[in-house]
Protein backbone atom coordinates (compact mmCIF):
# COMPACT_ATOMS: atom_id res chain seq x y z
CA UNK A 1 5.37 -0.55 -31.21
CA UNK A 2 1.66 -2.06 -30.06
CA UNK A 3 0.74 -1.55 -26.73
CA UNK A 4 2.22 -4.28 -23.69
CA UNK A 5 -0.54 -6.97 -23.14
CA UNK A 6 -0.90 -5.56 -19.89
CA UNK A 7 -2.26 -2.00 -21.09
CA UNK A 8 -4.53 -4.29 -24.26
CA UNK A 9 -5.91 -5.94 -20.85
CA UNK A 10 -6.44 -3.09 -18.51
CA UNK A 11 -7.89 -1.11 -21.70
CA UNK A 12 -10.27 -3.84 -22.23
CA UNK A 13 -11.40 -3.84 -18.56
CA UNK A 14 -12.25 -0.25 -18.45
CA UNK A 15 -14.31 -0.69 -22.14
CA UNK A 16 -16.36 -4.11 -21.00
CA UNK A 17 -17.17 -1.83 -17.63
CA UNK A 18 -18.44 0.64 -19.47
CA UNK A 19 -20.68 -1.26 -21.80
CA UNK A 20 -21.73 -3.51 -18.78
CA UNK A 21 -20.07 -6.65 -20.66
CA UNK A 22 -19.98 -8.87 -18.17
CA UNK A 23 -22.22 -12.07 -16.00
CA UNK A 24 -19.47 -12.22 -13.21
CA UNK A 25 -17.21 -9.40 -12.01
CA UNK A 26 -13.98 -10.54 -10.01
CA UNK A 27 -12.80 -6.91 -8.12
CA UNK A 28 -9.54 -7.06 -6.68
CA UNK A 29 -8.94 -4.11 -4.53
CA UNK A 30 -5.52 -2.90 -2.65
CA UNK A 31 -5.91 -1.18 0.06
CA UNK A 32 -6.92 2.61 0.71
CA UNK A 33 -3.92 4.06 0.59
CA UNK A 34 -3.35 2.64 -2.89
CA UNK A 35 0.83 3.09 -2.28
CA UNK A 36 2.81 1.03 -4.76
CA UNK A 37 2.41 -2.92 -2.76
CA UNK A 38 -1.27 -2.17 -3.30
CA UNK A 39 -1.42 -0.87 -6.49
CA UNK A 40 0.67 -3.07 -7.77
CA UNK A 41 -0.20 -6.61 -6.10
CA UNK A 42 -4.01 -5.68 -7.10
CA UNK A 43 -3.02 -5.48 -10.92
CA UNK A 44 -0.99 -8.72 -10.93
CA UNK A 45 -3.29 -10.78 -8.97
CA UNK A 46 -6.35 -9.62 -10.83
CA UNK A 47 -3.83 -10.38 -14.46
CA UNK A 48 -3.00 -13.88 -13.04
CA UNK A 49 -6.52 -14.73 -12.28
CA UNK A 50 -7.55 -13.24 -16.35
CA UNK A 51 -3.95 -15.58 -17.58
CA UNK A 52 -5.64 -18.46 -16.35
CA UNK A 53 -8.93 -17.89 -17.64
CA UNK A 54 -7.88 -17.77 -20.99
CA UNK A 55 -6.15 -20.99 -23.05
CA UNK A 56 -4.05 -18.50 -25.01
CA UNK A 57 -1.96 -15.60 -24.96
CA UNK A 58 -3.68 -12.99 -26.88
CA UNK A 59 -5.82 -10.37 -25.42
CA UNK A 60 -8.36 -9.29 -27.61
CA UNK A 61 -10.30 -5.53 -26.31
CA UNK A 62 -13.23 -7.14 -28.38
CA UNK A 63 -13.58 -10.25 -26.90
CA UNK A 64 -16.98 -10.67 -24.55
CA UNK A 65 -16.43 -12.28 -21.40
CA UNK A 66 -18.08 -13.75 -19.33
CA UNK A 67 -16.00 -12.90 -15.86
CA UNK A 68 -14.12 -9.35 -15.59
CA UNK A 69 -10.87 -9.57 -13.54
CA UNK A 70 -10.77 -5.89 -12.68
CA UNK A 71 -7.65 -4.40 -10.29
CA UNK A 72 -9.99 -1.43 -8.81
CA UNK A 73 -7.32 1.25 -6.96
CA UNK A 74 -9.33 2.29 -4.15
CA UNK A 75 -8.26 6.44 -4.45
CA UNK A 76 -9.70 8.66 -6.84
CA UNK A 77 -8.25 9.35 -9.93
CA UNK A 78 -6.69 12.83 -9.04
CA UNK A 79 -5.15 11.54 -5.94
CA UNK A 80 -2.46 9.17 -7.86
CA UNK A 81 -0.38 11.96 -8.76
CA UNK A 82 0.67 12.25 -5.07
CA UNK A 83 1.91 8.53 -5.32
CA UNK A 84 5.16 9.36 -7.05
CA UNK A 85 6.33 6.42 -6.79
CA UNK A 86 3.23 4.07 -8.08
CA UNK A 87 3.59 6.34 -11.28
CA UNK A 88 7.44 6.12 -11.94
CA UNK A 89 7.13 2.60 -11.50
CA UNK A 90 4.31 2.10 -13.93
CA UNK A 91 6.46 4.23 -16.31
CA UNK A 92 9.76 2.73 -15.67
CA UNK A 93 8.23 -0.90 -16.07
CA UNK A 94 6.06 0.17 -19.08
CA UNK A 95 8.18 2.97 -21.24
CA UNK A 96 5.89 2.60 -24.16
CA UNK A 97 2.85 2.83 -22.38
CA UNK A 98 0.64 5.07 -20.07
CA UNK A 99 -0.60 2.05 -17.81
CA UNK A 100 -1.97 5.42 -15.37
CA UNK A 101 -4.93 5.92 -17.99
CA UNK A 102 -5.89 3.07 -18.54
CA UNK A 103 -6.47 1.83 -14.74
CA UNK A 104 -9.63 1.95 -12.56
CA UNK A 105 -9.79 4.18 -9.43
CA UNK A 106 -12.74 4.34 -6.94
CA UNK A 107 -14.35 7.67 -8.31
CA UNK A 108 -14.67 6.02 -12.05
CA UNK A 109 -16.75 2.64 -10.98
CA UNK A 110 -20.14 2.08 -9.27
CA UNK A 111 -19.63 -0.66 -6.39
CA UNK A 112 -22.70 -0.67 -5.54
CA UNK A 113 -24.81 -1.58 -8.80
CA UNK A 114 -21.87 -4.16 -8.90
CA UNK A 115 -23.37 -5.37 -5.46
CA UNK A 116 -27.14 -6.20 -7.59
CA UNK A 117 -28.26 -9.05 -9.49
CA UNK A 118 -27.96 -9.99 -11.90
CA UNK A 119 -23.98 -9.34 -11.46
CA UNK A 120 -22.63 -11.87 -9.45
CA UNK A 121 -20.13 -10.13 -7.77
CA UNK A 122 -16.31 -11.41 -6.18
CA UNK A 123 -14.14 -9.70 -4.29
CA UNK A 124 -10.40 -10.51 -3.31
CA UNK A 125 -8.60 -8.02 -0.96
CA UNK A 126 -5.00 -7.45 -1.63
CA UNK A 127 -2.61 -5.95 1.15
CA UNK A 128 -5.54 -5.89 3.63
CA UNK A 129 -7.43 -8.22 4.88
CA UNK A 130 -9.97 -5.86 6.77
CA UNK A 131 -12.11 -3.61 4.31
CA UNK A 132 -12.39 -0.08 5.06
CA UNK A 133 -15.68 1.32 6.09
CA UNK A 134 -16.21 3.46 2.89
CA UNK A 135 -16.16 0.04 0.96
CA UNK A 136 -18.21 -2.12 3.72
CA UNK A 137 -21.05 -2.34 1.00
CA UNK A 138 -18.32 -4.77 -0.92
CA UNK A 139 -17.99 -6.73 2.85
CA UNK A 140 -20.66 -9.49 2.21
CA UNK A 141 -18.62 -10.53 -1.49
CA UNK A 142 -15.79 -11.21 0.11
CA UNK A 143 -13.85 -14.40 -1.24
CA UNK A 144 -10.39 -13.86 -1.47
CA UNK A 145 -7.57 -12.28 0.67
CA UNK A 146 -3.46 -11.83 0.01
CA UNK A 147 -2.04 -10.03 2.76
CA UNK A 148 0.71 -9.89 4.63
CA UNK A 149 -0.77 -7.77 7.50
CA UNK A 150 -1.73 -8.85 11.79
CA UNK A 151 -4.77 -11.14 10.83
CA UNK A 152 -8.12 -9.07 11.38
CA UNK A 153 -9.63 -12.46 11.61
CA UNK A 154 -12.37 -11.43 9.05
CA UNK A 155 -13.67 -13.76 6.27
CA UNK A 156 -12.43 -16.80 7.92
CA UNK A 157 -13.94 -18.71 4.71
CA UNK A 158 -12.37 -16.64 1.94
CA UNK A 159 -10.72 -18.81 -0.48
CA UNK A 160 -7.48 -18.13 -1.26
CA UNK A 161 -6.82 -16.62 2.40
CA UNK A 162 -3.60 -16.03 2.34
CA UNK A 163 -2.04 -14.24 5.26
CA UNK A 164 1.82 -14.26 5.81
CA UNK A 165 4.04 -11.55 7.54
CA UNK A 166 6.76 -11.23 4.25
CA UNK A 167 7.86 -7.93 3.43
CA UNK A 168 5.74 -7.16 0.49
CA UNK A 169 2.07 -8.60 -0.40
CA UNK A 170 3.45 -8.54 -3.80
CA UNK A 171 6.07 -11.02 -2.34
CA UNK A 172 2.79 -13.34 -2.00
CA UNK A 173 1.37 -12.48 -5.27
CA UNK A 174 4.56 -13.34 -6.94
CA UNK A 175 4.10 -17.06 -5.37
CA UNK A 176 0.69 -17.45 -6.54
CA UNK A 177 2.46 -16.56 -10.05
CA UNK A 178 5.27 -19.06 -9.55
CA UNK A 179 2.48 -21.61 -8.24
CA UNK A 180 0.34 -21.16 -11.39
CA UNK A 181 2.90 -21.77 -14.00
CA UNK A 182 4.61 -24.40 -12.16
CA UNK A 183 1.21 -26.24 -11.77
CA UNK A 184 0.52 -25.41 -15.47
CA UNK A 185 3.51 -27.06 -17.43
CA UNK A 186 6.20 -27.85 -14.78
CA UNK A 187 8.37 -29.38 -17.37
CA UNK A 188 8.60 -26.16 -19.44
CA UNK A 189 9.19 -22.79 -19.73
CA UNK A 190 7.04 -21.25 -22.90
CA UNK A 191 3.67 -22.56 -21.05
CA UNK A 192 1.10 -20.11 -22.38
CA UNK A 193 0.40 -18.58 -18.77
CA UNK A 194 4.34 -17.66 -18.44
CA UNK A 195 4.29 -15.32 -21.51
CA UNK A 196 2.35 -13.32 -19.59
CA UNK A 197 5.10 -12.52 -17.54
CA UNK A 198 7.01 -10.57 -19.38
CA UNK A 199 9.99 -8.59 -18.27
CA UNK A 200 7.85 -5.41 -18.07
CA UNK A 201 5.59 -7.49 -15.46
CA UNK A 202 8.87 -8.79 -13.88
CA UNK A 203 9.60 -5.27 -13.14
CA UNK A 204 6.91 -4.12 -12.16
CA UNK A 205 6.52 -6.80 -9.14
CA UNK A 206 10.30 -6.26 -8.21
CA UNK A 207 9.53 -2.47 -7.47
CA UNK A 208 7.53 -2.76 -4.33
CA UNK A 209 8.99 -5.54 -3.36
CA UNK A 210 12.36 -3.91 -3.25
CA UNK A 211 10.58 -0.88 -1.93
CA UNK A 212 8.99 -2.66 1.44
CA UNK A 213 12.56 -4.41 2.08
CA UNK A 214 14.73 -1.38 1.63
CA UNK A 215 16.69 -3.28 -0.95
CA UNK A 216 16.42 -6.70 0.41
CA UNK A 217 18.73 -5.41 2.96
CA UNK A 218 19.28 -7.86 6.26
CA UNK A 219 19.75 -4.89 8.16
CA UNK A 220 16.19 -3.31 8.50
CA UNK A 221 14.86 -6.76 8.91
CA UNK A 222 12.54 -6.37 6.63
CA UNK A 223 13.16 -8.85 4.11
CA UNK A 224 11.64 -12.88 4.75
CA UNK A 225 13.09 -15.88 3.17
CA UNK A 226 9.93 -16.07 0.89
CA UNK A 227 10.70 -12.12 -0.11
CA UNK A 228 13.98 -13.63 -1.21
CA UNK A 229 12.92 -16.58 -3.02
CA UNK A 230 9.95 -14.56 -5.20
CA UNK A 231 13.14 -12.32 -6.21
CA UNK A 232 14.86 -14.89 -6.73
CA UNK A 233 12.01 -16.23 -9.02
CA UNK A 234 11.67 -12.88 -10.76
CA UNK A 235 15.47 -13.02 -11.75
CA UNK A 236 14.62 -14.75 -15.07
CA UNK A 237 11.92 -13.11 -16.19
CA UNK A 238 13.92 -10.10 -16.33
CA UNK A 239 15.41 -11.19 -19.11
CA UNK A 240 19.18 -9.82 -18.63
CA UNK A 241 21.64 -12.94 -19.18
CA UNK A 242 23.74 -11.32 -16.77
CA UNK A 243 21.36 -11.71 -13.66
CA UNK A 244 22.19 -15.49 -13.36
CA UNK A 245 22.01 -14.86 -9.13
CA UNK A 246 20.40 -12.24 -6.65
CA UNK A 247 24.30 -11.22 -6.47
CA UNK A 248 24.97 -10.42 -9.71
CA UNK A 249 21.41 -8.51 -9.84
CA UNK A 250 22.17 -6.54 -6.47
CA UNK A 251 23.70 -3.56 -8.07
CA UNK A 252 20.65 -3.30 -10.61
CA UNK A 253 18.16 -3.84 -7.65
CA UNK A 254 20.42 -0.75 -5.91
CA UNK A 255 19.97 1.43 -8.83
CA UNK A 256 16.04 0.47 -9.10
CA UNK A 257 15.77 1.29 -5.23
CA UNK A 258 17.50 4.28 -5.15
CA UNK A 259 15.38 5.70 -8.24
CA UNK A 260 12.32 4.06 -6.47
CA UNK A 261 12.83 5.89 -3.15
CA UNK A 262 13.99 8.92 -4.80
CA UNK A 263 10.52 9.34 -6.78
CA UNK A 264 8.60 8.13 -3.61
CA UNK A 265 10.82 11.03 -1.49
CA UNK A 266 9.74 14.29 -4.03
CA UNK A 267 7.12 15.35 -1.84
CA UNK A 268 8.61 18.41 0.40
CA UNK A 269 6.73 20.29 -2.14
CA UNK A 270 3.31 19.51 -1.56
CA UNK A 271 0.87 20.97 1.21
CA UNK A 272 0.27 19.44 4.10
CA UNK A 273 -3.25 17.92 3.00
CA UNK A 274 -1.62 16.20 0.20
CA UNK A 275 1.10 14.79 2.70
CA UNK A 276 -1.56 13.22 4.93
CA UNK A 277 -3.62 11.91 2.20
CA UNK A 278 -0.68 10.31 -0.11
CA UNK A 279 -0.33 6.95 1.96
CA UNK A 280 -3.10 7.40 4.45
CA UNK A 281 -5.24 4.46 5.95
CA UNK A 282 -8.09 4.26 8.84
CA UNK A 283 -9.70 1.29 10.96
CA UNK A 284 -12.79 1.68 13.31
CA UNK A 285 -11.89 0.06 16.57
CA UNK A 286 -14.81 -0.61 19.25
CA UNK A 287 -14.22 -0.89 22.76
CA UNK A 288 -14.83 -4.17 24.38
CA UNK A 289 -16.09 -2.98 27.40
CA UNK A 290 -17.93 0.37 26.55
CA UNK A 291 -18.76 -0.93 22.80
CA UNK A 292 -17.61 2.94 21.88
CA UNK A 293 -16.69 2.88 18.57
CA UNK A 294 -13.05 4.75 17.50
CA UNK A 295 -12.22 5.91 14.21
CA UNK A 296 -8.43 6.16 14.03
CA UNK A 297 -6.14 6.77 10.40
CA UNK A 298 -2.79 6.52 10.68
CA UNK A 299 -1.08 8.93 7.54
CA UNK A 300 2.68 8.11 6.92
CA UNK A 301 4.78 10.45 5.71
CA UNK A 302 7.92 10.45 4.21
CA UNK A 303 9.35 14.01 5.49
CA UNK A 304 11.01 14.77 8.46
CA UNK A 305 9.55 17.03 11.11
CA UNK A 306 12.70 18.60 12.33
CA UNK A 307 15.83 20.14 10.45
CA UNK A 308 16.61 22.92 8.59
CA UNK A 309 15.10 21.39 5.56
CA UNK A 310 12.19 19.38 7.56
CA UNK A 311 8.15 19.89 7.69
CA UNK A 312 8.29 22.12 10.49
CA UNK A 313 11.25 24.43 9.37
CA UNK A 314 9.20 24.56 6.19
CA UNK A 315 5.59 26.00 7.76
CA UNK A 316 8.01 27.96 10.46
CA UNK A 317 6.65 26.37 12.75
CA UNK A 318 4.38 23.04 14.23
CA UNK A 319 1.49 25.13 14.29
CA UNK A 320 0.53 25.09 10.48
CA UNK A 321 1.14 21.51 11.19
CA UNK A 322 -1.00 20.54 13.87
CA UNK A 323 -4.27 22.69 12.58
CA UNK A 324 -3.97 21.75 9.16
CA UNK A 325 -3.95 17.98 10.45
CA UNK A 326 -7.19 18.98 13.03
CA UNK A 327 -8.87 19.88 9.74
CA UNK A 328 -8.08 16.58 8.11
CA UNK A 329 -9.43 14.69 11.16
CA UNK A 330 -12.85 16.13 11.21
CA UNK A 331 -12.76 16.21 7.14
CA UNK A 332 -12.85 12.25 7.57
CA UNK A 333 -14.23 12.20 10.95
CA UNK A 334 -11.63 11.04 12.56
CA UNK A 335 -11.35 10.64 16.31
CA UNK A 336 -7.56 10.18 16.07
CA UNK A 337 -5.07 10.68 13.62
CA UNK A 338 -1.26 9.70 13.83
CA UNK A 339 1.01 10.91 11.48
CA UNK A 340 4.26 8.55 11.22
CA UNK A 341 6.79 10.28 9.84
CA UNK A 342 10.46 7.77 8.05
CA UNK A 343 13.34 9.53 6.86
CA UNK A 344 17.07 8.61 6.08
CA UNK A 345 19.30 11.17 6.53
CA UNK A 346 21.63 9.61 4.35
CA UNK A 347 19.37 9.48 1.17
CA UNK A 348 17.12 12.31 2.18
CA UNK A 349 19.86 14.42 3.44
CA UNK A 350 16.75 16.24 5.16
CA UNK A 351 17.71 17.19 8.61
CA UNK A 352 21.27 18.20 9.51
CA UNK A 353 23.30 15.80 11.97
CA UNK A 354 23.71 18.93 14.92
CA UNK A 355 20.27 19.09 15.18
CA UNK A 356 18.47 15.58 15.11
CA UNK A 357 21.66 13.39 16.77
CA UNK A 358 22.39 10.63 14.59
CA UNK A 359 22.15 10.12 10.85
CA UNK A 360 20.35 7.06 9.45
CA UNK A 361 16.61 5.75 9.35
CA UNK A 362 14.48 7.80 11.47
CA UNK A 363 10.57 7.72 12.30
CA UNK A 364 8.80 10.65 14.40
CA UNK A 365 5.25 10.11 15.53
CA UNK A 366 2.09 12.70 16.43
CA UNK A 367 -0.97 11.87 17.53
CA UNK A 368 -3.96 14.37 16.86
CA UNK A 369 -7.25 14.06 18.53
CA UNK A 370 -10.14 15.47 16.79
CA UNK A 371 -11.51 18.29 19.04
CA UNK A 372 -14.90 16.83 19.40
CA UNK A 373 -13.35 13.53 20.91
CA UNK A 374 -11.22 15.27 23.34
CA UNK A 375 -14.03 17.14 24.79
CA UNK A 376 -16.36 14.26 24.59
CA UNK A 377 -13.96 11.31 26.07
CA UNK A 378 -11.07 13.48 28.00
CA UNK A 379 -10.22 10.44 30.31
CA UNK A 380 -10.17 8.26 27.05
CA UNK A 381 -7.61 10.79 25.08
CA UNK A 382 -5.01 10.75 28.56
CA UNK A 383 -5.53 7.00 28.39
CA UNK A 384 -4.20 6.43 24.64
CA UNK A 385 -1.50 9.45 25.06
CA UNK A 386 -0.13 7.44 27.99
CA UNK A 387 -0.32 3.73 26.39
CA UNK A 388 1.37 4.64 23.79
CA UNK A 389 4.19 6.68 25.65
CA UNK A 390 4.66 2.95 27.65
CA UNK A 391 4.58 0.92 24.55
CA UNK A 392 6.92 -0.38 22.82
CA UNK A 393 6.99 2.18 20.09
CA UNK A 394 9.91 3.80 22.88
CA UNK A 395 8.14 7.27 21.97
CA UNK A 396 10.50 10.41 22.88
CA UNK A 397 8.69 13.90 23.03
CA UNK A 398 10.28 16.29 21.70
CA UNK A 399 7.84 18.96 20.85
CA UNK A 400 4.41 19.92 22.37
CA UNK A 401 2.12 22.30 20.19
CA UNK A 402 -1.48 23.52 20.93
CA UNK A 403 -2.01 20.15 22.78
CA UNK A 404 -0.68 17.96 20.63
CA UNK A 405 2.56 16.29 21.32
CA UNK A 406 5.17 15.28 18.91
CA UNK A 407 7.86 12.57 19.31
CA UNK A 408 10.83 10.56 18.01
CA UNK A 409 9.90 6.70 17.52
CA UNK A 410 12.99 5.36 19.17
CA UNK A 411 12.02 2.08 18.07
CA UNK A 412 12.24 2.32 14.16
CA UNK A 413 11.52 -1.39 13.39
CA UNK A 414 7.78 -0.85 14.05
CA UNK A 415 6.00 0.83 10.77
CA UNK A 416 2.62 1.67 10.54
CA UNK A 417 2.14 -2.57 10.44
CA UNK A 418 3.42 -2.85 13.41
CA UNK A 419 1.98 0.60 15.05
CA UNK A 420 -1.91 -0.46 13.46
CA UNK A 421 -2.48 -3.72 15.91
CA UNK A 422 -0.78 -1.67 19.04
CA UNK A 423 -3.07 1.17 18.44
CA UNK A 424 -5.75 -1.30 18.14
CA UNK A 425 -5.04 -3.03 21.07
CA UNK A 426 -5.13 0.30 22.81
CA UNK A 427 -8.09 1.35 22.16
CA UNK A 428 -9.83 -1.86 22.10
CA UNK A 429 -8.79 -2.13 25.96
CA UNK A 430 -10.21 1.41 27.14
């Protein structure tokens, strides 16, 4: 069987790269924690964007161009492994093919000879709209942004800037998709840029977006009308006569979600470096009255701290925990790291019900001050420790080791998307 189109593509991208065969480069780039929303709304936006650049439907590795769409995953290559769920997607999407090899991570490209002339360089941001500081060379080619983030308020002239609280970015992706083909031949449905979405592709976007939404499921109120209506728009490019309606699909999205969350939950091996780097992102904040500068990552981690069969039981005790997680602050130079821990019992069957209460969804929260910070700004640490025991994050200590306290996150709506703007706030108001 020849490879997908979407392998022939990605394999081309990483050969014209190489050989420098290119005038314009178009970079889109998920965010740093390159989980699956990122990885995989960079790849179809950047795909989109090459579909309607070319008037037919064959990819040819040989052919010169004169733009490169290129999805860049902003981790280095040896990191991916840890997202087990990026990588069982890819597979169970693509059988036939080893889409993992043939995509471009942050250690294989050099931004910043992309940055010089005579490469005229474009950048769209996918599932941030707020670059990172390790990429702030790319800040000035900013011209795109799909996110579905709290609004930075960066790039106010990007073009598309597309900003919408949905469940998944890829949810906004997906209606740039439905926009393009509609605009393209409304009256049809074998329009040349539609064969590009195959059912492969189809699956692909349904995985995070079923991921983000817990299964579409009303109850964790994470699923928007326009989530909805892209899986709704999905449903026959699947390809399966008997997914005529998102009810008659529900028990196949079920089965994809619980093998989604079951790959993205095999991590109780790894150490605890590997935890905090897996789905790990970090902002600088300045204070608006000192104009101190903050440096905070928030890692989230999908392992319980408590339980018989939780992170803490594990190391046999918090200590391991805490230190290990010091380290990893200073590593990056960090000022403040919070690691967000989301469970459920039910799936997870990670922490027994006599010892953490009630069984269902879960989050657990630490914040870790790097020691140079505390002794530095002590009045500043006390400040964001107490904010953040009186927001609305309804933060329950449970533990406190070597200074650092640990809590349950009463309030389980708010996920790091939510916790990212309250932190901000925080320290922005010190």
């Amino acid at each position: 069987m020849p490879p997908s189109k979407l392998y022939q593509w990605l394999q081309s991208t990483k050969l014209l790269l190489r050989a420098k065969q290119y005038a314009d480069v178009v970079l889109v780039m998920g965010n740093e924690a390159a989980d699956l929303d990122s990885v995989v709304s960079s790849i179809a936006y950047a795909y989109l964007r090459e579909a309607q650049s070319r008037s037919s439907s064959t990819i040819a590795t040989t052919q010169p161009h004169n733009t490169l769409h290129l999805p860049l995953i902003a981790i280095p290559r040896s990191e991916f492994q840890l997202r087990t769920e990026c990588t069982f997607a890819l597979k169970t999407a693509y059988q036939n093919d080893d889409i993992s090899s043939v995509l471009t991570f942050a250690d294989e490209i050099d931004l910043q000879s992309l940055t010089q002339p005579p490469t005229s360089l474009s950048v769209i941001l996918t599932d941030h709209n707020s670059l990172a500081s390790t990429y702030s060379v790319l800040a000035p080619h900013i011209t795109g942004i799909i996110d579905h983030h709290a609004d930075s308020h960066h790039h106010p002239t990007a073009d598309p800037r597309i900003i919408s609280v949905v469940g998944s970015c890829t949810t906004l992706v997906v209606n740039e998709w439905q926009k393009a083909i509609q605009s393209s031949n409304p009256t049809t449905t074998t329009d040349p840029l539609a064969t590009y979405l195959t059912p492969s592709l189809a699956t692909l976007l349904l995985s995070p977006i079923l991921i983000d939404t817990i299964d579409l499921n009303p109850s964790f109120y994470r699923a928007t009308p326009q989530d909805i209506t892209a899986t709704q728009f999905l449903l026959p490019y699947l390809q399966n006569p008997t997914y005529t309606t998102l009810e008659s699909a529900q028990p196949y999205f079920t089965s994809f979600f619980t093998a989604l969350q079951k790959a993205k939950l095999e991590i109780s091996h790894l150490p605890t470096p590997s935890l905090l780097i897996k789905d790990h992102k970090q902002w600088t904040f300045k204070c608006t009255t000192t104009n101190q500068s903050i440096t905070v990552g928030i890692s989230s981690v999908m392992f319980p701290l408590r339980g018989t069969n939780g992170w803490i039981s594990r190391e046999n005790s918090a200590t391991p925990i805490i230190k290990a997680a010091t380290t990893f602050a200073q590593e990056r130079n960090l000022d403040l790291l919070i690691i967000m821990t989301a469970f459920d019992h039910a799936e997870a069957a990670a922490v027994g019900e006599d010892e953490a209460g009630a069984k269902g969804f879960q989050r657990e929260l630490i914040p870790i001050f790097n020691p140079g910070f505390v002794i530095s700004h002590p009045d500043e640490t006390r400040k964001i420790v107490e904010r953040l025991e009186r927001s609305e994050l309804e933060l329950v200590k449970f533990q406190e080791v070597d200074g650092a306290s640990l809590y349950v996150q009463n309030n389980v709506k708010c996920s790091r998307k939510q916790v990212q703007p309250i932190v901000q706030g925080i320290c922005e108001g010190l």
